[in-house]
Structures are given as structure tokens and as C-alpha cells.
Protein backbone atom coordinates (compact mmCIF):
# COMPACT_ATOMS: atom_id res chain seq x y z
CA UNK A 1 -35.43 89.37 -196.44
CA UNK A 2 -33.44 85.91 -195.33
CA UNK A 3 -33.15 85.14 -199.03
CA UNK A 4 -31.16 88.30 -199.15
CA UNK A 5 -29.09 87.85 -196.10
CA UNK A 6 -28.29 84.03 -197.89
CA UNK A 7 -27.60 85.27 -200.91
CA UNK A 8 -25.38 88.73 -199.93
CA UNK A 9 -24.35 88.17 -195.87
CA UNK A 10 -23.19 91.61 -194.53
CA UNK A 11 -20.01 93.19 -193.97
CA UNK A 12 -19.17 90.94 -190.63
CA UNK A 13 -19.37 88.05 -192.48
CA UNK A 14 -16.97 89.19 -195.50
CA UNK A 15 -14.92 90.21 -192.93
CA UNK A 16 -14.33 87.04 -191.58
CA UNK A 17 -14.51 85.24 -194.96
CA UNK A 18 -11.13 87.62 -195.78
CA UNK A 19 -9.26 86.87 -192.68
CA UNK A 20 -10.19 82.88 -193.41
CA UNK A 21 -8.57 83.52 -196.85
CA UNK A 22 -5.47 85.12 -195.72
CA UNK A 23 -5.16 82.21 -193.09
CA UNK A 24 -4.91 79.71 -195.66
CA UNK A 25 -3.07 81.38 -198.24
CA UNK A 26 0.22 80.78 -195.51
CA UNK A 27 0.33 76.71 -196.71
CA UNK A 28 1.16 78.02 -200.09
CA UNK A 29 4.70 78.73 -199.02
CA UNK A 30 4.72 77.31 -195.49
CA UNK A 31 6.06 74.16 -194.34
CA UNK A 32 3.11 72.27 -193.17
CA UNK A 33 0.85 70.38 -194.90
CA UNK A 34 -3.39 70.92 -194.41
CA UNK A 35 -5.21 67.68 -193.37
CA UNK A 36 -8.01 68.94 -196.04
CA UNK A 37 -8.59 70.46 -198.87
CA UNK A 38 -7.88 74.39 -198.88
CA UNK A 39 -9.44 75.49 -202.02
CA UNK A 40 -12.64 73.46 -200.72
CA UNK A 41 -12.39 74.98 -197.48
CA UNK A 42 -12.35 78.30 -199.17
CA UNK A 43 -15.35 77.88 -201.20
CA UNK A 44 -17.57 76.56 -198.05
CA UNK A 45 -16.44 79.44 -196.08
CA UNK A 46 -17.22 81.62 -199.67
CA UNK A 47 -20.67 80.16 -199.38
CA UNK A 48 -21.09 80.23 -195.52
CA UNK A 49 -19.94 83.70 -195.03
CA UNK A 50 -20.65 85.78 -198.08
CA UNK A 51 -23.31 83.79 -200.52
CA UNK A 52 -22.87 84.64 -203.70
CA UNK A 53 -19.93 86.79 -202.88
CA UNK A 54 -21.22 89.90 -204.98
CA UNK A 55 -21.07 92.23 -201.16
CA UNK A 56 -24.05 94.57 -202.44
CA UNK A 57 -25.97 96.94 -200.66
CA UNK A 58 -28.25 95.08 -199.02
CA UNK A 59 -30.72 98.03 -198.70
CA UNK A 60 -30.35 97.97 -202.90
CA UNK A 61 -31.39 94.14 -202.82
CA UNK A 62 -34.74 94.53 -201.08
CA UNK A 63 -35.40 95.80 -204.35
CA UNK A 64 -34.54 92.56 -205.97
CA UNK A 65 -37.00 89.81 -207.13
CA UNK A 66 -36.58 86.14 -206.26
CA UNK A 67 -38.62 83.09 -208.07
CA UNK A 68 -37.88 79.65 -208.96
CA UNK A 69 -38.36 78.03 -211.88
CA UNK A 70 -38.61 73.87 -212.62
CA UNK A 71 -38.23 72.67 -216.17
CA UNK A 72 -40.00 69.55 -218.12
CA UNK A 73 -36.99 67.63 -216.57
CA UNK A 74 -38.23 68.50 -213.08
CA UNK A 75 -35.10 70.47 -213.13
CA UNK A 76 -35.48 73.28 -210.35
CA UNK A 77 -33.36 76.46 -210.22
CA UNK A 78 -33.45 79.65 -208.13
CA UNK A 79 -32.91 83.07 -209.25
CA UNK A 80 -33.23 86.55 -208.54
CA UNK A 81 -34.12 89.37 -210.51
CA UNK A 82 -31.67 92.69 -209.21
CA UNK A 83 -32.98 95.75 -209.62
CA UNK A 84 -31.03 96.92 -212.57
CA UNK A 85 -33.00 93.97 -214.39
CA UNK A 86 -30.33 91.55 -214.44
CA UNK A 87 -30.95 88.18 -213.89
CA UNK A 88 -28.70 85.87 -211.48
CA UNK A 89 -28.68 82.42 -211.18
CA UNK A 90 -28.43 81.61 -207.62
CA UNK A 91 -28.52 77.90 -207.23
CA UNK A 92 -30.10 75.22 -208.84
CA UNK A 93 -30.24 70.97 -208.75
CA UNK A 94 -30.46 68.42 -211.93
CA UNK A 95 -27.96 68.58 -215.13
CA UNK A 96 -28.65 71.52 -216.52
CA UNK A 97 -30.22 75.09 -215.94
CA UNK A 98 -31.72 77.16 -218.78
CA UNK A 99 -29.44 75.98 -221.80
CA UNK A 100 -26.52 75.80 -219.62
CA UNK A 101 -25.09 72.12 -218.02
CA UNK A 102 -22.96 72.22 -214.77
CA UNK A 103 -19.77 71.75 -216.93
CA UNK A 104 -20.93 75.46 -218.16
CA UNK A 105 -21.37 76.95 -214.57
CA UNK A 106 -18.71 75.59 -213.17
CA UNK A 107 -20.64 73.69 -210.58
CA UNK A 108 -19.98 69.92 -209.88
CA UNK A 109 -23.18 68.26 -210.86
CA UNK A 110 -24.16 67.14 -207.10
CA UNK A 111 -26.91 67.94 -204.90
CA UNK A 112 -27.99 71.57 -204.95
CA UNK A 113 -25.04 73.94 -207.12
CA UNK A 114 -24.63 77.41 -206.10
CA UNK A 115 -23.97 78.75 -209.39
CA UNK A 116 -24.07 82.60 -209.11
CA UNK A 117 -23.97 83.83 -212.29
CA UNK A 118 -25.20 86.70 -213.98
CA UNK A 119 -26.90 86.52 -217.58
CA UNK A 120 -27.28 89.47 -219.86
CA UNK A 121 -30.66 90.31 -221.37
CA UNK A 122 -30.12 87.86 -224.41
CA UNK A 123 -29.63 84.73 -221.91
CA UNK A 124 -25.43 84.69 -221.71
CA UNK A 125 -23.69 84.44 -219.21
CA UNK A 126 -21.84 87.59 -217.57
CA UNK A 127 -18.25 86.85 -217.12
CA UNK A 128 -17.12 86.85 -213.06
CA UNK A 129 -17.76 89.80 -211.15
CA UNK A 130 -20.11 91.48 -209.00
CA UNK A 131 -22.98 93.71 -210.25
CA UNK A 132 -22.75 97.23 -209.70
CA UNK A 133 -25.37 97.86 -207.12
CA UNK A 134 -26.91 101.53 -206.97
């Protein structure tokens, strides 16, 4: 169940993930200038408060399936398998996951990438957007 809570949060969390959002978005037209990064301070709030940022049922995910796989490279990724059958790459370290590279993902190629990406049954990848939980 913590994978889950990782991987989804809850409602509190979006919550706050939203107002953090809305509280940046006034330096696009404001007068002052952020001492950091915004888009990188929205994407480790993304991650903190909201995971994969998908905001499904939670009670529909304890139906899900999660395993990791390593490759010959020693390449390691983690997944999990929702209950509609549809794979998601969660997050993953090394070059390259499956027959996709971090350029592909849109990860950096550091440390461990939280990709989040859905794959259809054939092995593409799903374009942005949650899955429709049941």
C-alpha cells in the first residue's frame, strides 16, 4: 500500500500541489524575480505531493500490480501493472528503459527518473494523461 500512496498521494496532497501552482504562476506577470527555478520547483512539488500525478482512486489501485525489472545492462526500472492491464513506467535509473532512452521519456538521465508513462499493449508509449481509473 505505500507504493500506492508514492505513486498516487491523495486528495490533500493535490490540493496543496494546486495552490503551489497557482502561487508561482504570479512571477509570470509580476514584478519580482524567483531566486530559483519555478518550473523545477513545480515538478518537485509534482513529485512530492501527487507522484505520478494521474489522482486515481486509490481504492482502484490496490488492484494494481507493482514489479521491477533489471536488464543485461544492470539497468533497473519500476513499474506497475493497473488494473485495466496497462502498464506504467514509474521510475527507473541507467540510459535507457525497455527500448526507450531518457531523451524518449523526457527524463534527464540522472540518478533515479520518474518517468510515468503509460505503454499500450504493443510496448508504445501513451501520449500524456491520466488513465481512466474504474
Amino acid at each position: 500500500m505505500k507504493h500506492i500512496d508514492d505513486f498516487n498521494k491523495n486528495p490533500k496532497y493535490w490540493k496543496m500541489h494546486d495552490s503551489w501552482v497557482k502561487d508561482m504562476e504570479m512571477y509570470k506577470t509580476g514584478q519580482i524575480k524567483p531566486s530559483f527555478d519555478v518550473a523545477e520547483s513545480i515538478e518537485t512539488s509534482r513529485l512530492v505531493n501527487c507522484g505520478c500525478n494521474f489522482r486515481l482512486d486509490n481504492g482502484w489501485l490496490l488492484q494494481s500490480i507493482l514489479f521491477e525489472l533489471r536488464d543485461e545492462n544492470n539497468n533497473s526500472s519500476t513499474w506497475l501493472l493497473l488494473p485495466d492491464n496497462t502498464p506504467v513506467l514509474w521510475y527507473f535509473q541507467g540510459e535507457s528503459v525497455y527500448k526507450y532512452t531518457y531523451h524518449d521519456l523526457g527524463t534527464k538521465g540522472v540518478s533515479v527518473q520518474y518517468a510515468c508513462k503509460r505503454l499500450d499493449v504493443n510496448g508504445n508509449l501513451v501520449p500524456d494523461g491520466p488513465p481512466a481509473s474504474k
